[in-house]
Protein backbone atom coordinates (compact mmCIF):
# COMPACT_ATOMS: atom_id res chain seq x y z
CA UNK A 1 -6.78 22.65 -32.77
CA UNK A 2 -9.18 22.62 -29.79
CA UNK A 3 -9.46 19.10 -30.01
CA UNK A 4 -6.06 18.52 -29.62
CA UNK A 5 -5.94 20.55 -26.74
CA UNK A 6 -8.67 18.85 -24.82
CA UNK A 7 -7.10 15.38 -25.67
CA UNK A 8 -3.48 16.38 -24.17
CA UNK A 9 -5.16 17.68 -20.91
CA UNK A 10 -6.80 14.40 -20.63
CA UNK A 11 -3.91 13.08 -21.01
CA UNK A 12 -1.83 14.62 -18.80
CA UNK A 13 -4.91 14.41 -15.90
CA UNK A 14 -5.17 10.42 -16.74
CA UNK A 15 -1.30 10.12 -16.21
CA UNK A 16 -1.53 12.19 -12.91
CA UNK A 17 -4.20 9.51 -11.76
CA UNK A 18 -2.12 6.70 -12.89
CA UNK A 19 0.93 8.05 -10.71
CA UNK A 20 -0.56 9.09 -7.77
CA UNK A 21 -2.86 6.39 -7.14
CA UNK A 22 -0.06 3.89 -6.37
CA UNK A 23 1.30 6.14 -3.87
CA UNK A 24 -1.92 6.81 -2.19
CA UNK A 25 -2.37 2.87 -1.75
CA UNK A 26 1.51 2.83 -0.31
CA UNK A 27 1.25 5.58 2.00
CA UNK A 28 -2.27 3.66 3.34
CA UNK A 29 -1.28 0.25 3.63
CA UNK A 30 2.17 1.86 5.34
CA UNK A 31 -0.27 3.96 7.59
CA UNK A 32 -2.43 0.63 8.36
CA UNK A 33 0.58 -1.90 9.64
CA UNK A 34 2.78 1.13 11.30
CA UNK A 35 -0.12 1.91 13.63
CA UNK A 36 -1.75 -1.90 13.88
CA UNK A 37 -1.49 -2.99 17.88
CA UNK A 38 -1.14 -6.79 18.19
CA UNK A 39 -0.54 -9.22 21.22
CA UNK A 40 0.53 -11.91 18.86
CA UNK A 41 0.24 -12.83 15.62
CA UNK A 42 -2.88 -14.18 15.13
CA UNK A 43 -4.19 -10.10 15.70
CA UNK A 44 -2.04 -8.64 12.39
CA UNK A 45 -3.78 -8.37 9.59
CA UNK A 46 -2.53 -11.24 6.19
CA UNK A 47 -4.16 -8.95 3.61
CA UNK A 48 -1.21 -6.30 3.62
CA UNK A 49 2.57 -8.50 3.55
CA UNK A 50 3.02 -9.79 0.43
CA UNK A 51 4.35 -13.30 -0.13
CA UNK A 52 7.15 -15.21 1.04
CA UNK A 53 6.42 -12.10 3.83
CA UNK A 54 4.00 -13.14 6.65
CA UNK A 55 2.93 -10.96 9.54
CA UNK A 56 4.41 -11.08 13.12
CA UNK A 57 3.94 -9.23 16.59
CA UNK A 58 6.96 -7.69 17.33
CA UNK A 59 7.11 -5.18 20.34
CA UNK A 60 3.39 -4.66 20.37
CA UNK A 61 3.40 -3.41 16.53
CA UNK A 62 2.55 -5.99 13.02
CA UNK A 63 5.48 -6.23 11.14
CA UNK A 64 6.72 -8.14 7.34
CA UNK A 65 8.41 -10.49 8.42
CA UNK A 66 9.78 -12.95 5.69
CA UNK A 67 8.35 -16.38 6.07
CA UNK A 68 11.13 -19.38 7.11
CA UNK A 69 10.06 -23.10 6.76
């Protein structure tokens, strides 16, 4: 009975780690670009847009931008 106890709170705390974590990376990589201060492209950071996205200066701030041939 104990045993089954112990397994559903492990669970339930390796189900709250699978949720949150996602978030936590979100919220960072959000936190990173919204407050990154470029003077052109070349100063954003390529590790946090995701493909076809690229990143661009745009009024002092990185942004997403998607990528056009």
């Amino acid at each position: 009975m104990q045993m089954k106890k112990m397994a559903t709170i492990l669970k339930f705390v390796y189900l709250i780690i699978l949720l949150i974590y996602p978030l936590l990376v979100v919220t960072e990589e959000s936190h990173y670009m919204k407050f990154s201060i470029c003077k052109d492209d070349t100063d954003c950071p390529t590790l946090f847009c995701v493909l076809p996205n690229v990143p661009k200066c745009i009024g002092s701030k990185c942004h997403c931008k998607l990528m056009v041939n």
